[in-house]
Protein backbone atom coordinates (compact mmCIF):
# COMPACT_ATOMS: atom_id res chain seq x y z
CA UNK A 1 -1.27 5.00 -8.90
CA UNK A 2 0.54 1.76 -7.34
CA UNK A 3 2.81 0.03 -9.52
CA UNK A 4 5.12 -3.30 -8.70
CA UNK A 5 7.32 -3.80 -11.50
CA UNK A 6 9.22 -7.59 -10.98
CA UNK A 7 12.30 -8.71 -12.90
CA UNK A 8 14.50 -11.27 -12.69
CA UNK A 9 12.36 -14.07 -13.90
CA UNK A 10 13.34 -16.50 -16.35
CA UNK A 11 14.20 -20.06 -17.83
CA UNK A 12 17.40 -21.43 -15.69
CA UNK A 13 18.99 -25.37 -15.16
CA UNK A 14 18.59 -27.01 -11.74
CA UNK A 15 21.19 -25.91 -9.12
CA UNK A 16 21.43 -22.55 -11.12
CA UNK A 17 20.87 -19.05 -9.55
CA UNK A 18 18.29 -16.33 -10.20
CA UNK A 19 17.51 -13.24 -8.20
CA UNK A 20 14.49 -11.58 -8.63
CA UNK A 21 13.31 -8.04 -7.78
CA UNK A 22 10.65 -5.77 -7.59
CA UNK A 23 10.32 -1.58 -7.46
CA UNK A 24 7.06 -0.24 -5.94
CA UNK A 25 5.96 3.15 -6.71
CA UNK A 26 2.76 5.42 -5.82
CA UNK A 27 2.54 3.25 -2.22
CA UNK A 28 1.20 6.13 -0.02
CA UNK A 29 2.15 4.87 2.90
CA UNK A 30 5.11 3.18 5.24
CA UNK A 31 5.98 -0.48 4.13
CA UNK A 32 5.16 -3.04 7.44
CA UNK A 33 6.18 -5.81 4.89
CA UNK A 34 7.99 -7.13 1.48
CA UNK A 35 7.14 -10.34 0.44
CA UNK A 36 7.24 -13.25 -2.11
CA UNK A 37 4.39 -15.64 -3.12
CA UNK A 38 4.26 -18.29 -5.95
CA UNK A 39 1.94 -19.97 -7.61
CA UNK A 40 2.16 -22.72 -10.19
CA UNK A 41 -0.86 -23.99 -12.27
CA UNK A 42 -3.62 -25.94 -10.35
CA UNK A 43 -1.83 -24.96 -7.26
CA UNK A 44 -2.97 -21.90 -4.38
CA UNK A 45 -0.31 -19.00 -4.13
CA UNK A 46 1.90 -19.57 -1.67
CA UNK A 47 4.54 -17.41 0.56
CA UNK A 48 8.00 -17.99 -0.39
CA UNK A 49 9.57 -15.28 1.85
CA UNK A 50 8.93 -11.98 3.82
CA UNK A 51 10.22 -9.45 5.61
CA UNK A 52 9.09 -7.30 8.34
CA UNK A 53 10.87 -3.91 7.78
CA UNK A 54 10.80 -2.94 11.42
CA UNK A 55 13.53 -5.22 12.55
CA UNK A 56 14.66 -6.82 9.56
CA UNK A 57 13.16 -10.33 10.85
CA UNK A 58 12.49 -13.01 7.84
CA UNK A 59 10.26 -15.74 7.48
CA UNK A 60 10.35 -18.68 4.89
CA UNK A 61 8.36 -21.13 3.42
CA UNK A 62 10.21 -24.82 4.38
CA UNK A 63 10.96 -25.68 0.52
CA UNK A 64 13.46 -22.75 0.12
CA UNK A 65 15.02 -22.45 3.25
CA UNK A 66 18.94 -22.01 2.76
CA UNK A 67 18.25 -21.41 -0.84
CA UNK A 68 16.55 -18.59 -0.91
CA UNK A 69 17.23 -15.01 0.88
CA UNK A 70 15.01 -12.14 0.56
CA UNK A 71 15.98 -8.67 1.40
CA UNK A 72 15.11 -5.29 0.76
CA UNK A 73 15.70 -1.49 0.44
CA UNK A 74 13.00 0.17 2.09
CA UNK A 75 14.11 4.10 0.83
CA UNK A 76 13.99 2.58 -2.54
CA UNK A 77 10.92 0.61 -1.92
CA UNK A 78 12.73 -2.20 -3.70
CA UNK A 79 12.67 -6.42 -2.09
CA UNK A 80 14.61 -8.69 -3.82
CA UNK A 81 14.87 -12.59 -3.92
CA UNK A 82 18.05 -14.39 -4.33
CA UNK A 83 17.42 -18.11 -5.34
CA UNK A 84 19.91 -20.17 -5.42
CA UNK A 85 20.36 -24.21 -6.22
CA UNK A 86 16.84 -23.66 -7.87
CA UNK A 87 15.00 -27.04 -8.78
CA UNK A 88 12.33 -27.93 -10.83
CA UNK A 89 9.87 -27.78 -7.67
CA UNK A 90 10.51 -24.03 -7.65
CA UNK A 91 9.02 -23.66 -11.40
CA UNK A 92 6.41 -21.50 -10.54
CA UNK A 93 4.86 -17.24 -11.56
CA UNK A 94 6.59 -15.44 -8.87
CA UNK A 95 4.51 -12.23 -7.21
CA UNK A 96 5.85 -9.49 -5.00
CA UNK A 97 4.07 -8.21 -2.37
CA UNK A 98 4.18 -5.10 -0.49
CA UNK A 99 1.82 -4.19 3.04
CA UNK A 100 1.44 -0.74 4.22
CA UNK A 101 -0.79 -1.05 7.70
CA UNK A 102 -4.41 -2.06 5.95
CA UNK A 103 -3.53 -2.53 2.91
CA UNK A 104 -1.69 -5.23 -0.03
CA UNK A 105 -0.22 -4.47 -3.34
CA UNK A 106 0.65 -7.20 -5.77
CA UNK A 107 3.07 -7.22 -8.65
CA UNK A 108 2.28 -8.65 -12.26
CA UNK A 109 3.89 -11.67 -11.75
CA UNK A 110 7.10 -13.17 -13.30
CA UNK A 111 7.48 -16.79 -14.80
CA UNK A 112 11.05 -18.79 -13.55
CA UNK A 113 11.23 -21.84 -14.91
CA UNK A 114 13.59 -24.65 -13.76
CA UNK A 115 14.49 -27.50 -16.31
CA UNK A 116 16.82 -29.38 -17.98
């Protein structure tokens, strides 16, 4: 059985920090890629960062760019995200996301909430 278990989450001050991760287990297969969506109410999930395993390139959504760094331990099936000089933009449930080839695992989700 597949399980993504995120932690991390919670209820922070703009400019503050959070880092978030996420431990797969039961994934039968090689990760391709470790990701991070969000999606906030009334709005469509959205990719916040990913990482392609084979060569360690990133990719990230234009709103968190030099805020945010994703990274991962692939033997420990484990992606993290580092946030940092969060705003209230980023208030949003976070989900991890792992791809074998052909297939997509999602975590629970995780609220972080930015306010003052």
């Amino acid at each position: 059985q597949v399980q993504l278990v995120e932690s991390g989450g919670g209820l922070v001050q703009p400019g503050d920090s959070l880092r978030l991760s996420c431990v797969a287990s039961g994934i039968p297969s090689r990760i391709v890629v470790m990701g991070w969506y969000r999606q906030a109410p009334g709005n469509k999930r959205e990719l916040v960062a990913r990482l392609i395993i084979n060569g360690g390139r990133t990719n990230y959504a234009d709103s968190v760019k030099g805020r945010f760094t994703i990274s991962g331990d692939n033997a420990k099936s484990t992606v993290y995200l580092q946030m940092n000089s969060l705003k209230p933009d980023d208030t949003s449930v976070y989900y991890c996301n792992f791809q074998p080839l052909g297939k997509d695992y999602w975590g629970q989700g995780i609220q972080v909430t930015v306010s003052s």
